[in-house]
Protein backbone atom coordinates (compact mmCIF):
# COMPACT_ATOMS: atom_id res chain seq x y z
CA UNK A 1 -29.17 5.96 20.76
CA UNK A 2 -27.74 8.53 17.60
CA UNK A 3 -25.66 6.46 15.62
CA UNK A 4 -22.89 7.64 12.58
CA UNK A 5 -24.92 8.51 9.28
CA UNK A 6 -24.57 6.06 6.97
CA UNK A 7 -21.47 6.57 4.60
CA UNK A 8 -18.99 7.56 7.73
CA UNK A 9 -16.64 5.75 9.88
CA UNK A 10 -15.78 6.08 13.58
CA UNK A 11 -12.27 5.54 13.69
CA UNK A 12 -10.76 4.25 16.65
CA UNK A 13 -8.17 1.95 18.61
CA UNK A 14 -6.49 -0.15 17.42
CA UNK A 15 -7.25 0.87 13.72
CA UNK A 16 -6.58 4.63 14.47
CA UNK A 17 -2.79 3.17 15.38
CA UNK A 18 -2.28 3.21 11.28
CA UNK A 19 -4.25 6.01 10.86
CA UNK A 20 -1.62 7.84 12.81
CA UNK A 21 1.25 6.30 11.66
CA UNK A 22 0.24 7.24 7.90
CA UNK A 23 -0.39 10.30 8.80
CA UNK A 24 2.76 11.14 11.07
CA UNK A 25 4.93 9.56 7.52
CA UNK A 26 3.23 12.54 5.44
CA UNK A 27 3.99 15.23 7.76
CA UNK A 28 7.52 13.97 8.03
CA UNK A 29 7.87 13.48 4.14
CA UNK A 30 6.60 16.35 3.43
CA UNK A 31 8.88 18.24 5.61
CA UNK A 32 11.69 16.54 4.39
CA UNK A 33 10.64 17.52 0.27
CA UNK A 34 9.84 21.01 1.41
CA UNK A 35 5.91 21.29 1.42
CA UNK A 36 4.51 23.55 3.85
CA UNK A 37 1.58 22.71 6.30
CA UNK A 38 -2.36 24.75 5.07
CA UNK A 39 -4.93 24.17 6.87
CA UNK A 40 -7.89 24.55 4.45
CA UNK A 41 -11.51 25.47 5.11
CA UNK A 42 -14.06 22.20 4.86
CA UNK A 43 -16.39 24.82 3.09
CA UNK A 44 -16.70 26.88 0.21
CA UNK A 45 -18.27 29.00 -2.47
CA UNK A 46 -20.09 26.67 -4.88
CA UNK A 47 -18.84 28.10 -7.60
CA UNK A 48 -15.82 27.74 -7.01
CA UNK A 49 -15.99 23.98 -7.71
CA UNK A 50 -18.56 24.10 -10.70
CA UNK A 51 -16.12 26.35 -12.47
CA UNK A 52 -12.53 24.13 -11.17
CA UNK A 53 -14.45 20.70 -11.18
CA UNK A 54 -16.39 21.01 -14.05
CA UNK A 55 -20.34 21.35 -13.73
CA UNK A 56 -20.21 17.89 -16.45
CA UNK A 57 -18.40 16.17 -13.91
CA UNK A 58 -20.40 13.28 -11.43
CA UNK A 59 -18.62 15.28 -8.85
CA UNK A 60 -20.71 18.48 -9.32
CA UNK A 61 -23.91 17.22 -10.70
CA UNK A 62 -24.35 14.18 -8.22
CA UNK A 63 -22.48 14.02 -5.38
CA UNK A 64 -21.42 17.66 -3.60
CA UNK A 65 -23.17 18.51 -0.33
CA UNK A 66 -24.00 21.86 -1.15
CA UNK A 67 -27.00 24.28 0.41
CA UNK A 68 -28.06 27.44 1.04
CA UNK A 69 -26.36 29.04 4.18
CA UNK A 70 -28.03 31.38 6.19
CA UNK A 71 -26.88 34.53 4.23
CA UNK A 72 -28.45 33.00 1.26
CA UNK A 73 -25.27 31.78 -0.50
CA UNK A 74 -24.78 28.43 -2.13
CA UNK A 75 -21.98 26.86 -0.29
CA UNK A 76 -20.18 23.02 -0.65
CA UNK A 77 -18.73 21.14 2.05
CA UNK A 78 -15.20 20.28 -0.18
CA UNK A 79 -15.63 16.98 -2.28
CA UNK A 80 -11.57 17.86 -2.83
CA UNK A 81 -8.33 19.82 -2.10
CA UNK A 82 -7.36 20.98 -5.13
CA UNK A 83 -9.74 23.94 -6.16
CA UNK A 84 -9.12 25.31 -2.47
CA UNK A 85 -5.66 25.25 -2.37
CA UNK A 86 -5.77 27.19 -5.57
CA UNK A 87 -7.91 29.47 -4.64
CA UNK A 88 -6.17 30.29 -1.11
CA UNK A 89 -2.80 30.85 -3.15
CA UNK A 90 -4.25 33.53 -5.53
CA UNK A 91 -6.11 35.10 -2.45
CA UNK A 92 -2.93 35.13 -0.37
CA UNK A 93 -1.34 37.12 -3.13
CA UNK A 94 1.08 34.65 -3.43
CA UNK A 95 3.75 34.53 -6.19
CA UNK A 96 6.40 32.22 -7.52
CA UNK A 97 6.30 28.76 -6.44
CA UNK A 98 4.60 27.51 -3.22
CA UNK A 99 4.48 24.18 -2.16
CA UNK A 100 1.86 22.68 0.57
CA UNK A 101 0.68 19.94 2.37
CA UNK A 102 -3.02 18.87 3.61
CA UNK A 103 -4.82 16.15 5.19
CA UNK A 104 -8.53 16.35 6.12
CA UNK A 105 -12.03 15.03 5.39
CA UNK A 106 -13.22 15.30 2.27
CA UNK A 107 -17.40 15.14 1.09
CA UNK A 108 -19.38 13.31 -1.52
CA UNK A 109 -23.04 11.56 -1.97
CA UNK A 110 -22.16 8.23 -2.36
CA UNK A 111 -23.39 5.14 -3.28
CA UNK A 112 -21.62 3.50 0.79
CA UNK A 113 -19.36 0.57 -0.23
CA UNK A 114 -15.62 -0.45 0.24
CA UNK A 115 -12.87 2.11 -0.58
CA UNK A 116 -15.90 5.06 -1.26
CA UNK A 117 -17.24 6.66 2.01
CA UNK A 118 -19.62 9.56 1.84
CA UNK A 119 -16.85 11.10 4.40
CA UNK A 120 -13.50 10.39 3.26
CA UNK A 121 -10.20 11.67 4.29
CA UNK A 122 -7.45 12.39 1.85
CA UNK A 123 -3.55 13.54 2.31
CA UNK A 124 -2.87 16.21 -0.05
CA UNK A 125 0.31 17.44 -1.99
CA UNK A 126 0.78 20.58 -4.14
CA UNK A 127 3.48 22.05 -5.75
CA UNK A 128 2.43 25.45 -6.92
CA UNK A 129 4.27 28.20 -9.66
CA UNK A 130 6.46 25.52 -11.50
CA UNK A 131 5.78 24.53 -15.42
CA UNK A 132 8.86 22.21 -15.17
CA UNK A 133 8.55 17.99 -15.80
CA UNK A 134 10.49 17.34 -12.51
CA UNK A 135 7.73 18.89 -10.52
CA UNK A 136 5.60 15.96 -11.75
CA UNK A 137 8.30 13.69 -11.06
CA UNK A 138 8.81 14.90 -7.51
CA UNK A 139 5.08 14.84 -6.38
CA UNK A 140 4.88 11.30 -8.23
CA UNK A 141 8.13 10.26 -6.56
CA UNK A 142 6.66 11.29 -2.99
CA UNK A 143 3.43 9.42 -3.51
CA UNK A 144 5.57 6.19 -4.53
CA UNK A 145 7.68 6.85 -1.18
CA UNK A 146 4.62 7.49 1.01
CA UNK A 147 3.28 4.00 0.02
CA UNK A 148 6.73 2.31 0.81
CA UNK A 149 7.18 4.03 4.47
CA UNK A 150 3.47 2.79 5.74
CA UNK A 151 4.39 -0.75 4.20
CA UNK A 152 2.09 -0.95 1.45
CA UNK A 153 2.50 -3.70 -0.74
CA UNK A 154 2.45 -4.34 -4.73
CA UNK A 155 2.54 -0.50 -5.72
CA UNK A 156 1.26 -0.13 -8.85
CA UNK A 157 1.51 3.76 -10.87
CA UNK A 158 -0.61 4.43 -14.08
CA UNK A 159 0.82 7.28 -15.99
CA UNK A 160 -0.77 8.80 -18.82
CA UNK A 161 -0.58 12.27 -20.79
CA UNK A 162 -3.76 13.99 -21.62
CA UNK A 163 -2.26 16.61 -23.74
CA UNK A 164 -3.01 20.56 -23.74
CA UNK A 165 -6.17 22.49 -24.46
CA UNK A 166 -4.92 23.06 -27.92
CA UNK A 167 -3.80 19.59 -28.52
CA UNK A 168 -7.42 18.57 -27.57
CA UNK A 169 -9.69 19.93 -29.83
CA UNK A 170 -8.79 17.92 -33.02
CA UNK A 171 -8.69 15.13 -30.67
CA UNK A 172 -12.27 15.89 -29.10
CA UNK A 173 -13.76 15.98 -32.58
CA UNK A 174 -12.06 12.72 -33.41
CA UNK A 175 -13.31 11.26 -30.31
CA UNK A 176 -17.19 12.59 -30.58
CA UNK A 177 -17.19 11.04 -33.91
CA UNK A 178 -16.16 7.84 -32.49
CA UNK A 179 -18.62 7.48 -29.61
CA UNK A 180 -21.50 8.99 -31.93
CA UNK A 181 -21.18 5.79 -34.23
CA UNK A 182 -21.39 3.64 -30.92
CA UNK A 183 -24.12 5.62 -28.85
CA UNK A 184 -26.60 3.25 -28.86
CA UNK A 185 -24.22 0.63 -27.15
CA UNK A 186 -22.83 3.29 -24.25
CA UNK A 187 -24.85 3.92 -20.93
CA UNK A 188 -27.09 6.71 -20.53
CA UNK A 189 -24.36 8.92 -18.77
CA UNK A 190 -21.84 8.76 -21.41
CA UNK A 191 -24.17 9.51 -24.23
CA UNK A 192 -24.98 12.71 -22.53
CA UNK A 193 -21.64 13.33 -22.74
CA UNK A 194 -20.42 12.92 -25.72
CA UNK A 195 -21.41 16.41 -26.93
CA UNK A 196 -19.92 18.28 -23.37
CA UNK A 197 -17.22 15.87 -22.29
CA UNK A 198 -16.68 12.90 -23.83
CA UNK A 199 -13.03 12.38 -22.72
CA UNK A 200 -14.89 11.30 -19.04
CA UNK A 201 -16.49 8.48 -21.44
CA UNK A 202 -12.83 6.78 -21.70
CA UNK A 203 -12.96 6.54 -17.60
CA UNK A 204 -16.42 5.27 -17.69
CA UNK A 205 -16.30 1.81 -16.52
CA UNK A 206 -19.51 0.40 -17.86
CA UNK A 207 -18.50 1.47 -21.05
CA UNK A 208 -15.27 -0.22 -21.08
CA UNK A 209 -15.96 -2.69 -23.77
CA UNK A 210 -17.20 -0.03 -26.47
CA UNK A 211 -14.61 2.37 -25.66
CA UNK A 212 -11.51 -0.12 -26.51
CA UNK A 213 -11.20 1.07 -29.68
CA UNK A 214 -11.89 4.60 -29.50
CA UNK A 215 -8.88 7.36 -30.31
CA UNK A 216 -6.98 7.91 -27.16
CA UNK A 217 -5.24 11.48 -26.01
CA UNK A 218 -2.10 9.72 -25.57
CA UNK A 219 -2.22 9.48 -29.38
CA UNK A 220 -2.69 13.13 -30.01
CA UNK A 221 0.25 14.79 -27.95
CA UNK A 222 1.26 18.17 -29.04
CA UNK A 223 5.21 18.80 -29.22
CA UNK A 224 5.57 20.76 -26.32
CA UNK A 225 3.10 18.35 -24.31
CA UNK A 226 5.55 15.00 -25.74
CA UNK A 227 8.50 16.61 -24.33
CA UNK A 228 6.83 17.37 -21.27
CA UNK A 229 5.52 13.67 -20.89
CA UNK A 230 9.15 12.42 -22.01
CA UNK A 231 10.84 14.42 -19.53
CA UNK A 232 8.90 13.06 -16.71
CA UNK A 233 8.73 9.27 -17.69
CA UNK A 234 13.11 9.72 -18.02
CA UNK A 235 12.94 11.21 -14.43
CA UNK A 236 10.98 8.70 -13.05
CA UNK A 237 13.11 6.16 -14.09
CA UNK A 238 16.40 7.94 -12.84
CA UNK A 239 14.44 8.05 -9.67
CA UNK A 240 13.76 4.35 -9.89
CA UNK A 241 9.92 4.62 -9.80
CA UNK A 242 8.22 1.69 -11.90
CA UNK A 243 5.22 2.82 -13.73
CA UNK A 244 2.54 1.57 -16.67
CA UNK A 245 1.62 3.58 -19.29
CA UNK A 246 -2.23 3.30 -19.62
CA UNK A 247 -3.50 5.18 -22.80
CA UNK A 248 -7.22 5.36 -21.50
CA UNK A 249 -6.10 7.35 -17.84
CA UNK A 250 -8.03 10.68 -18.08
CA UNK A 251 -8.77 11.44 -14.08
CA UNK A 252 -12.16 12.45 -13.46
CA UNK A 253 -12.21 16.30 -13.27
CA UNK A 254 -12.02 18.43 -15.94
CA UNK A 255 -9.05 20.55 -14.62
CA UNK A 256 -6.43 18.36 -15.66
CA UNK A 257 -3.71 18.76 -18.79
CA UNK A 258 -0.68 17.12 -18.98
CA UNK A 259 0.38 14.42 -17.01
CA UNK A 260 -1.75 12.42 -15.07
CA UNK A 261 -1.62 9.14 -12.57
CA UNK A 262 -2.86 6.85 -10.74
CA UNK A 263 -1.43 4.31 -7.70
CA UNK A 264 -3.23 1.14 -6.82
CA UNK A 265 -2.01 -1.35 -4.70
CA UNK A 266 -2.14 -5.78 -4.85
CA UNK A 267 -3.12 -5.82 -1.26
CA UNK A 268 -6.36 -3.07 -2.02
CA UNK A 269 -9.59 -4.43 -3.98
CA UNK A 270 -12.70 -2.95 -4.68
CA UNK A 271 -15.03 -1.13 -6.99
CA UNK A 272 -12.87 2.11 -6.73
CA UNK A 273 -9.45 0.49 -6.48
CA UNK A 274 -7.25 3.77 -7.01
CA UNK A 275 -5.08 4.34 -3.58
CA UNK A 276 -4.67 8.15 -4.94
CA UNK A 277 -3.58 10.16 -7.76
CA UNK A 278 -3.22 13.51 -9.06
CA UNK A 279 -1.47 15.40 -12.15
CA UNK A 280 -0.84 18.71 -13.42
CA UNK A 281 -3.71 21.24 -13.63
CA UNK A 282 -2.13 24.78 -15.34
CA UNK A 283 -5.13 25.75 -16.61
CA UNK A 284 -7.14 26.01 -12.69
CA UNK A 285 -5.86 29.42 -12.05
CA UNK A 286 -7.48 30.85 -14.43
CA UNK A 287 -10.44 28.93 -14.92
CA UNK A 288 -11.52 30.23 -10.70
CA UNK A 289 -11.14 33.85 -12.00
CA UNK A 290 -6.86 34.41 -11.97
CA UNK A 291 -5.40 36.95 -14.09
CA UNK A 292 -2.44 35.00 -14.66
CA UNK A 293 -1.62 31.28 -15.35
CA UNK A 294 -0.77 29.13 -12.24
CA UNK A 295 1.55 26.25 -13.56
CA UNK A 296 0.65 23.22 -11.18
CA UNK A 297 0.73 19.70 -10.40
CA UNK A 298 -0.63 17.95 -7.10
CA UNK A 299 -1.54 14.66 -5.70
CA UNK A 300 -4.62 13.50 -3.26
CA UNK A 301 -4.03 9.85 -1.65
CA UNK A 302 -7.19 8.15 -0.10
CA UNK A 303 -6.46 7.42 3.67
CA UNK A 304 -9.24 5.12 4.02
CA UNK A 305 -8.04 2.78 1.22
CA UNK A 306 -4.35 3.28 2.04
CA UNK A 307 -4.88 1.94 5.86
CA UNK A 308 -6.70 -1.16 4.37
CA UNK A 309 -3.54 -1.65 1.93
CA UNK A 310 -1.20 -0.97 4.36
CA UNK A 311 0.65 -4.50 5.87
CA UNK A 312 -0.45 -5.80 9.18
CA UNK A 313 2.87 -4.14 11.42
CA UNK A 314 2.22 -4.52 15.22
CA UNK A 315 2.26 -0.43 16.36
CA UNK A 316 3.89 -0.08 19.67
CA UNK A 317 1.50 2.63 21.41
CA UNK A 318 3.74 3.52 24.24
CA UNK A 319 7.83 3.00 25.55
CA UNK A 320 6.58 3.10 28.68
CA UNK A 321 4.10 1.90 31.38
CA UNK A 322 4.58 3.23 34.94
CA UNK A 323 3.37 0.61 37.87
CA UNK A 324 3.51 2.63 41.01
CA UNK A 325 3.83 -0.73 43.44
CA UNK A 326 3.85 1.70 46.72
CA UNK A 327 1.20 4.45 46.74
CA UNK A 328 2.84 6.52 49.01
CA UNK A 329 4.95 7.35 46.01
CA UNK A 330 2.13 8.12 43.53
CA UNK A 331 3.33 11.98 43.86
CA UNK A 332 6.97 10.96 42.73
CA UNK A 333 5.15 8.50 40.02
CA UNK A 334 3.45 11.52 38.51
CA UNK A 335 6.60 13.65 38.48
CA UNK A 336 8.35 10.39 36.78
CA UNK A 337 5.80 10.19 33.96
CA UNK A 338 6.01 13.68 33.33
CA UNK A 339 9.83 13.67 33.30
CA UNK A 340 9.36 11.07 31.01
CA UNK A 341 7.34 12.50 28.59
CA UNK A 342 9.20 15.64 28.65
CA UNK A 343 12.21 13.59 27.31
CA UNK A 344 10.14 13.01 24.56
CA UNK A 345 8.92 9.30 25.55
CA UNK A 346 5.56 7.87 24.65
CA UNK A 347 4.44 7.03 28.63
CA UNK A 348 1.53 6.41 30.65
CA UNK A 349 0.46 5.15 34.03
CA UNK A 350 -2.82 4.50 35.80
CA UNK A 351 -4.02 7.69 37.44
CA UNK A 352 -6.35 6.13 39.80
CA UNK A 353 -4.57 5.67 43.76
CA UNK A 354 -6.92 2.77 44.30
CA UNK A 355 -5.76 0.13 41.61
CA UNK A 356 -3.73 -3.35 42.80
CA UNK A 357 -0.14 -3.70 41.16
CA UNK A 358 -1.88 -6.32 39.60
CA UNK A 359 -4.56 -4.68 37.59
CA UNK A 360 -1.65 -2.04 36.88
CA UNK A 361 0.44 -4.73 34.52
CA UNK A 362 -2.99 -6.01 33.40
CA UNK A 363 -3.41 -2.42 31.86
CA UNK A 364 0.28 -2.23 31.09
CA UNK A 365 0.02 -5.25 28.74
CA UNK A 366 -3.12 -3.91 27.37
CA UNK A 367 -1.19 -0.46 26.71
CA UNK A 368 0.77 -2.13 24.20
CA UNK A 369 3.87 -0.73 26.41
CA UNK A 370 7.46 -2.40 25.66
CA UNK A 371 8.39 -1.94 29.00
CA UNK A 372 7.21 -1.56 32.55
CA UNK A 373 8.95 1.26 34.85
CA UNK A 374 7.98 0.50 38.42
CA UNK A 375 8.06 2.89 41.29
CA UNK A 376 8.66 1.43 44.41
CA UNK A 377 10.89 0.91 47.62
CA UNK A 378 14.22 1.57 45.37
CA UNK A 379 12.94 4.84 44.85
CA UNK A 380 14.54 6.31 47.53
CA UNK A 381 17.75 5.39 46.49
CA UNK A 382 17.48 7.17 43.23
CA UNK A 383 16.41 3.61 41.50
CA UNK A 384 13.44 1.83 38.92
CA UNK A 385 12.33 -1.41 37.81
CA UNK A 386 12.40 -1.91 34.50
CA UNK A 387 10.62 -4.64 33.14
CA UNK A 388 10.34 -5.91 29.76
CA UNK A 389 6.64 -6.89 29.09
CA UNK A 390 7.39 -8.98 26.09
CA UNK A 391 10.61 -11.00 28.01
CA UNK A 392 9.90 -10.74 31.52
CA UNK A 393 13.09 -9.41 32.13
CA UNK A 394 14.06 -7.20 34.77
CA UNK A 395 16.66 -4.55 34.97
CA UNK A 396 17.52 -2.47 38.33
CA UNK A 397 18.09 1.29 36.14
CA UNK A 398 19.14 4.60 38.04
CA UNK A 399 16.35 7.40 37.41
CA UNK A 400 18.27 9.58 35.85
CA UNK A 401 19.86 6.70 32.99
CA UNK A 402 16.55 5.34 31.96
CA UNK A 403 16.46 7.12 28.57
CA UNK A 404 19.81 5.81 27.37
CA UNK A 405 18.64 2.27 29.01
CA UNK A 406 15.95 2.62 26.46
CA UNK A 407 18.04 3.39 23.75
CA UNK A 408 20.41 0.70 24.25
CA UNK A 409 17.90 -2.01 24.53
């Protein structure tokens, strides 16, 4: 027997119930703040995620899937959205502001443990072609409303501001200095980076304790990048949003200025606790090969770890379970379930002729159905059974009022 590769997840009933409940909430946010459905490819150029990503980043250097395809290119299966969304706006030719929705599997190498799969899937915001604070506020605002619709508990928001590229360099210099006078107390990892990126040595959990005193960005804010931050904390608070401001917040790849954040959740532990984040990322354009600036801001949310968050809701699978209790009528039965379904109901039946009325409400109340529409002798006179499964009771319905029957109950 071939079993999953270590690092992935078959996901199936019942758990795929909140999968698809999570996912059906994006799609129907996202429609409602104006975001656009792409369908991205799961692989790309290399390059283009060494030169978004960062090649300092533990994205690049450890954990991208990335070989040699049979034209001898170097091609990635996607560790994230971002760089691809990106790069299909500039090739589209697009202009002005665009703003799209995702959801799909993303890849990384791994270490296998709770809340960081070697395939994980993410749901994916962008709001392309705007330089303006409430953009951040609106994809910030979404995220907070995603959580609340899928009935995720204790939502917590970090918000930081890492500044410009301008407002940066004093503030590298500052920080280098710092981190060179404690070296021989960081890990291995962040002295190598203190000379090409030492703001990823403020994330760096091991270091935590040696880092508490460094210089933070936060501290270092240009004027145009304080008004910026300003604006969106003032927006977020009209829009009732509760955040923290946490100093240290950097995000992990090096495409980032301005505002960044983070949501976690009371109800989600683990090493890698973050439910999702994002912030904005002007300077991407350009740095995959753009002739102009890009202003942008964007969001990724982890599926996996929001379906463990997410509070224990029965899912009702199904409206309806037909029981055909006289198989002379199975051909009306199928017409029934199809008339059904075309009226936009959630129905099924058992498509076998051989099965008792018995076993048929055995699978009925495995279906998860609320009710039971049975097919029998009142047929003929234009009639149903309907039966709810959690009551037991029983309703005589003409064929043709069923759907407001359900309505009304």
């Amino acid at each position: 027997m071939i079993s999953r590769l270590k690092g992935t997840d078959d996901i199936l009933p019942p758990e795929s119930h909140r999968w698809r409940r999570l996912l059906r909430a994006f799609d129907d946010l996202a429609q409602r703040y104006g975001y656009d459905l792409a369908v991205m490819p799961a692989i790309e150029s290399t390059e283009l995620f060494s030169r978004a990503v960062g090649e300092t980043t533990d994205v690049v250097e450890k954990q991208m899937y990335t070989f040699e395809d049979r034209g001898g290119r170097s091609v990635t299966l996607r560790p994230e959205f971002t760089a691809g969304m990106v790069r299909a706006y500039i090739d589209s030719g697009a202009q002005g502001i665009v703003k799209l929705a995702a959801a799909g599997p993303q890849f990384r190498y791994e270490q296998p443990q709770k809340g960081r799969r070697r395939q994980f899937y993410q749901v994916d915001l962008e709001y392309l072609g705007e330089a303006a604070p409430g953009a951040d506020a609106e994809v910030i605002e979404f995220s907070y409303r995603l959580l609340e619709m899928v009935g995720v508990d204790g939502i917590g928001l970090r918000l930081n501001s890492i500044g410009d590229a301008s407002d940066r360099i004093a503030y590298r210099g500052l920080l280098q200095d710092y981190l060179r006078r404690h070296q021989s107390d960081l890990s291995e990892d962040s002295r190598r980076r203190i000379d090409s990126n030492p703001l990823r040595v403020l994330d760096s959990k091991a270091d935590a304790e040696v880092v508490g005193d460094a210089p933070v960005p936060f501290d270092h804010l240009g004027a145009e990048a304080a008004d910026h931050f300003s604006e969106v904390r003032s927006a977020l608070d009209t829009l009732g949003i509760p955040f923290e401001l946490d100093p240290r917040l950097v995000r992990g790849l090096d495409y980032y200025n301005r505002t960044v954040f983070e949501f976690y959740s009371s109800s989600f532990e683990a090493a890698q606790s973050s439910l999702g984040g994002g912030g904005r990322y002007d300077p991407l354009a350009e740095l995959i090969g753009s002739r102009q600036a890009v202003p942008a801001v964007g969001v990724a949310m982890g599926c996996d770890r929001i379906v463990e968050a997410m509070a224990a809701v029965e899912v009702r699978r199904l409206n309806i379970y037909v029981v055909v209790a006289d198989r002379d009528r199975t051909s009306d039965a199928l017409r029934w379930v199809a008339d059904l379904r075309g009226r936009g109901l959630k129905v099924d039946w058992d498509a076998s002729t051989a099965r008792s009325v018995k076993s048929q409400f055995k699978a009925a109340n495995r279906s998860g159905a609320d009710v039971v529409s049975i097919v029998g002798a009142e047929w003929s006179a234009g009639m149903v059974s309907m039966k709810v499964l959690g009551t037991g009771e029983e309703s005589k319905v003409p064929v043709e009022e069923v759907e407001e029957w359900m309505k009304q109950r």
